[in-house]
Protein backbone atom coordinates (compact mmCIF):
# COMPACT_ATOMS: atom_id res chain seq x y z
CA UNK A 1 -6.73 -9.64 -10.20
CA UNK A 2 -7.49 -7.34 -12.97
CA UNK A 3 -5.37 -3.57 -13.51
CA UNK A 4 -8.19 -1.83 -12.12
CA UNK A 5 -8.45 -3.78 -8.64
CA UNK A 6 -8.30 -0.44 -6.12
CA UNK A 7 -5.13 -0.93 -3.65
CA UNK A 8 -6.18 -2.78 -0.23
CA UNK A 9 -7.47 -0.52 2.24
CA UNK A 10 -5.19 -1.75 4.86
CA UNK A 11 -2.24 -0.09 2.11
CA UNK A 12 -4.20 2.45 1.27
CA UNK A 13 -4.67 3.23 5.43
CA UNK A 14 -1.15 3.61 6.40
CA UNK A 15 0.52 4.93 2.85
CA UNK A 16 0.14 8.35 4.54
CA UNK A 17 3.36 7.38 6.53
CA UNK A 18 5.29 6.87 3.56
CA UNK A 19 7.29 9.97 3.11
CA UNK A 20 7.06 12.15 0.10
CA UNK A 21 9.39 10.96 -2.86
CA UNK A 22 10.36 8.22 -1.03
CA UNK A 23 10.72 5.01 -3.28
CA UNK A 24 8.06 2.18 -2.98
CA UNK A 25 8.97 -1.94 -3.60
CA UNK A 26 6.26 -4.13 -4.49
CA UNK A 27 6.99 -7.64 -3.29
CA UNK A 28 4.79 -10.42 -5.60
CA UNK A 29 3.19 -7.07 -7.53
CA UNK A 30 0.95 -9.39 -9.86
CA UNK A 31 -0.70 -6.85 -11.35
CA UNK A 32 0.03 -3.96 -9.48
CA UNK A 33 -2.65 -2.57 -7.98
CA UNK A 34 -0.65 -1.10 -5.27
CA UNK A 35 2.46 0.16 -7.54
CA UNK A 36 0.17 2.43 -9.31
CA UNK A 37 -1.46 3.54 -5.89
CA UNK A 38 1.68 4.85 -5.23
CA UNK A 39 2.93 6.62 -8.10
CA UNK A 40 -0.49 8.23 -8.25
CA UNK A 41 0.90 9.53 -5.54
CA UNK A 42 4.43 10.42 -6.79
CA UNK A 43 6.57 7.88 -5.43
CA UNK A 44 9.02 6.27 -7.58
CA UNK A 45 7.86 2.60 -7.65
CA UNK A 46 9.63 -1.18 -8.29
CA UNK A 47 7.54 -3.53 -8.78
CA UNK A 48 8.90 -7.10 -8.58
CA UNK A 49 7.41 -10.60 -9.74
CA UNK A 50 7.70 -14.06 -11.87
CA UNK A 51 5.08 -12.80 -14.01
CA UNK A 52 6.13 -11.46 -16.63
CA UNK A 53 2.75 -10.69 -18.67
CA UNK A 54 1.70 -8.99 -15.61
CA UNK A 55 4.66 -7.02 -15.53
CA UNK A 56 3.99 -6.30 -19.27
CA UNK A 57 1.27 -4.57 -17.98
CA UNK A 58 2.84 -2.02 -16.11
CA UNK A 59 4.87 -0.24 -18.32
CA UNK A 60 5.68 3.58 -17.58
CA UNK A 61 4.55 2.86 -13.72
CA UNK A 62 8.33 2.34 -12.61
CA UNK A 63 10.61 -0.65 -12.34
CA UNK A 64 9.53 -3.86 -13.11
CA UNK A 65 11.88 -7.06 -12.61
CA UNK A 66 10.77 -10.24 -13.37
CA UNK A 67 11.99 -12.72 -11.28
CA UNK A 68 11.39 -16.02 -8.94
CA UNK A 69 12.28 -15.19 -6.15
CA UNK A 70 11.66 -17.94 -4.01
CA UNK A 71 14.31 -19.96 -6.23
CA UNK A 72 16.51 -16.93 -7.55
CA UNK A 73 18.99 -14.76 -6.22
CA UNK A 74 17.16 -12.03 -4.61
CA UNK A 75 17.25 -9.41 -7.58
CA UNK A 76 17.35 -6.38 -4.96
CA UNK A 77 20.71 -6.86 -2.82
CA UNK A 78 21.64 -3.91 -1.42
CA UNK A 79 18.99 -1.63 -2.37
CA UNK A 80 16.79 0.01 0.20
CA UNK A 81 13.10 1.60 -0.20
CA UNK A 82 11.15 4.17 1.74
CA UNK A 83 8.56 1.28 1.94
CA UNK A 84 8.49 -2.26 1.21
CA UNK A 85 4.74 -3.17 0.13
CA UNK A 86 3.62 -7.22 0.41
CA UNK A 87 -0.11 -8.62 0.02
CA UNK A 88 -1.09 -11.45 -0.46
CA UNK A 89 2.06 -13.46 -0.71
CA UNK A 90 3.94 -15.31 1.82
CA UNK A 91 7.07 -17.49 1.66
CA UNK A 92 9.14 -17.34 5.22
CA UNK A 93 12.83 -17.79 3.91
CA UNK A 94 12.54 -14.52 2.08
CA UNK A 95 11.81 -12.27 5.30
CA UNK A 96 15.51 -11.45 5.96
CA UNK A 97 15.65 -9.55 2.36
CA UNK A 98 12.53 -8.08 2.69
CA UNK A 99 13.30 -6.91 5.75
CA UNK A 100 16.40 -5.45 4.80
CA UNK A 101 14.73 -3.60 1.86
CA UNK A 102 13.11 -1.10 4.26
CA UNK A 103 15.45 1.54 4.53
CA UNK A 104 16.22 2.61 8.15
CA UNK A 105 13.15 4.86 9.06
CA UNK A 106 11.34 3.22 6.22
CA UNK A 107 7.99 1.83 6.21
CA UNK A 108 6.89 -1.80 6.09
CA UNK A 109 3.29 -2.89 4.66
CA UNK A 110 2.46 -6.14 5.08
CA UNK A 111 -0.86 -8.28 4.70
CA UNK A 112 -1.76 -11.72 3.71
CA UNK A 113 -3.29 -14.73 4.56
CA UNK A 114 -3.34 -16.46 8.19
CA UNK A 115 -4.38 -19.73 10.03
CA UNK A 116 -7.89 -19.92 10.39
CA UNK A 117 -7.99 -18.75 6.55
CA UNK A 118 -8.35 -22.75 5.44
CA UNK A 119 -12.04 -22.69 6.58
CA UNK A 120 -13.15 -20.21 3.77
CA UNK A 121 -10.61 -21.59 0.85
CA UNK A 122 -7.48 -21.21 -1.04
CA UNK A 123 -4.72 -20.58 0.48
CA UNK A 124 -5.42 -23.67 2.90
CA UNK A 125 -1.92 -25.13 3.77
CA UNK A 126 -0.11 -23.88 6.45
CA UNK A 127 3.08 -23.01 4.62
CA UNK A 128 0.67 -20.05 3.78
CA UNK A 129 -0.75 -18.87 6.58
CA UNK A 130 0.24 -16.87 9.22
CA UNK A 131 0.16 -17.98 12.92
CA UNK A 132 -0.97 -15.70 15.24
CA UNK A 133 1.14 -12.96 16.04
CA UNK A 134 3.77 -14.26 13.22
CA UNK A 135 4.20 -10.68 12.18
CA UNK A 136 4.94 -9.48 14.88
CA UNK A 137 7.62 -11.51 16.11
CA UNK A 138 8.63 -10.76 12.39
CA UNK A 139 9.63 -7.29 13.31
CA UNK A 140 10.56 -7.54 16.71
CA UNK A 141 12.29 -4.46 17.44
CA UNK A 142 10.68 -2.30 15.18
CA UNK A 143 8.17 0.33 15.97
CA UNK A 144 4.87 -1.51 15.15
CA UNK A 145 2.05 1.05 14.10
CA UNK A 146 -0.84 -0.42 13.33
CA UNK A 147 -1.07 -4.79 13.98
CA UNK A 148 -4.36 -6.56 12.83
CA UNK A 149 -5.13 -10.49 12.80
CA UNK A 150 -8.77 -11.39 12.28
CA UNK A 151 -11.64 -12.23 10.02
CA UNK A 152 -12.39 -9.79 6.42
CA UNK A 153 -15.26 -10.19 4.96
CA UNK A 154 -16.56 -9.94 1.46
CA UNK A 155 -14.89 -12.24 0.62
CA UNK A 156 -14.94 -13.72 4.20
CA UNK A 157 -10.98 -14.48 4.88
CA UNK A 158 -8.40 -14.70 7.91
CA UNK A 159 -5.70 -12.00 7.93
CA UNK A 160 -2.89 -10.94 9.74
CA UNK A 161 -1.26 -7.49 8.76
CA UNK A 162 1.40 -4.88 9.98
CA UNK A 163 2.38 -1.48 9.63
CA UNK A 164 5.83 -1.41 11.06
CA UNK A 165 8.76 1.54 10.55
CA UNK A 166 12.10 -0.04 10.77
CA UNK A 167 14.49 1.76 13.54
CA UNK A 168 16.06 4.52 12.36
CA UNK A 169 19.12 4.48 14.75
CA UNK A 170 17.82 7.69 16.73
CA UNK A 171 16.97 7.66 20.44
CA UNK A 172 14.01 9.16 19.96
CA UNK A 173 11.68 6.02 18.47
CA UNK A 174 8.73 5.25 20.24
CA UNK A 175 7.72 1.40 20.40
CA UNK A 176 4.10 2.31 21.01
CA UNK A 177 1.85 -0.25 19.49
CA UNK A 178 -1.80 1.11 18.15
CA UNK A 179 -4.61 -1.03 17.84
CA UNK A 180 -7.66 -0.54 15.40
CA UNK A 181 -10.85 -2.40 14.73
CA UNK A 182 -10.90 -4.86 11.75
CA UNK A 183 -12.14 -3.67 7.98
């Protein structure tokens, strides 16, 4: 992915619900297409990832840390964002941190690749796909937005993705569950 890849339109959907000023992680940034989406939009932004000549690339956007996480320490403990942003990038053991890096109230993006996926290419093994309705059991409890698991085209892939706010600890949270029609 080059710098000038626009933000998915599945982030770029729901990143109305991300309060103003709140901050923004980017989980696997790469490049970080959706880092600068969002301080475009003034939120302070982390981006995280192994890459470190991507992460070259994004100097004055925010944060960067380069790090593996999937054989690391998670570099985040403790610290909580307005939203948690992940695309394209999926490695199970790691959903307890990123979970707890939504703040409570805070907003969690999340879109990558799911079974069915294999039939059109890369990623084909099932460590890297979603099953169906994966997500959702993911955040159980929290008030899911906006769920999607179906067929993108151009290019023609399977996805599964989520727009869930994490419980706030008020009475007043809705579970309502919206559905909308595929990209």
């Amino acid at each position: 992915m080059h710098a000038d890849t626009p933000a998915s339109p599945w982030i770029q959907r729901w990143s109305h619900l991300v309060p103003a000023h709140a901050t923004v992680l980017d989980v696997a940034c790469g490049q970080g297409r959706h880092m600068r989406w969002f301080h475009a939009r003034g939120h302070a932004v982390t981006g995280v990832d192994r890459d470190r000549l991507a992460l070259d690339g994004l100097q004055g956007l925010g944060e960067r840390l380069c790090a593996d996480i999937e054989n690391d320490p998670w570099p985040l403990q403790g610290r909580q964002f307005g939203a948690v942003v992940v695309t394209h990038y999926l490695w199970r053991p790691l959903w307890p941190r990123i979970l707890d890096s939504v703040a409570p109230g805070g907003l969690l993006l999340y879109e990558t690749f799911a079974q069915g996926n294999e039939a059109f290419g890369k990623p084909s093994r099932p460590d890297f796909l979603l099953a169906p309705g994966e997500l959702l059991q993911v955040c159980a409890g929290w008030r899911i937005v906006a769920y999607e698991h179906g067929l993108l085209r151009g290019p023609e892939r399977m996805v599964q993705r989520i727009a869930a706010l994490r419980p706030d600890g008020s009475a007043r949270e809705p579970m309502a569950q919206l559905a909308y029609p595929m990209d």
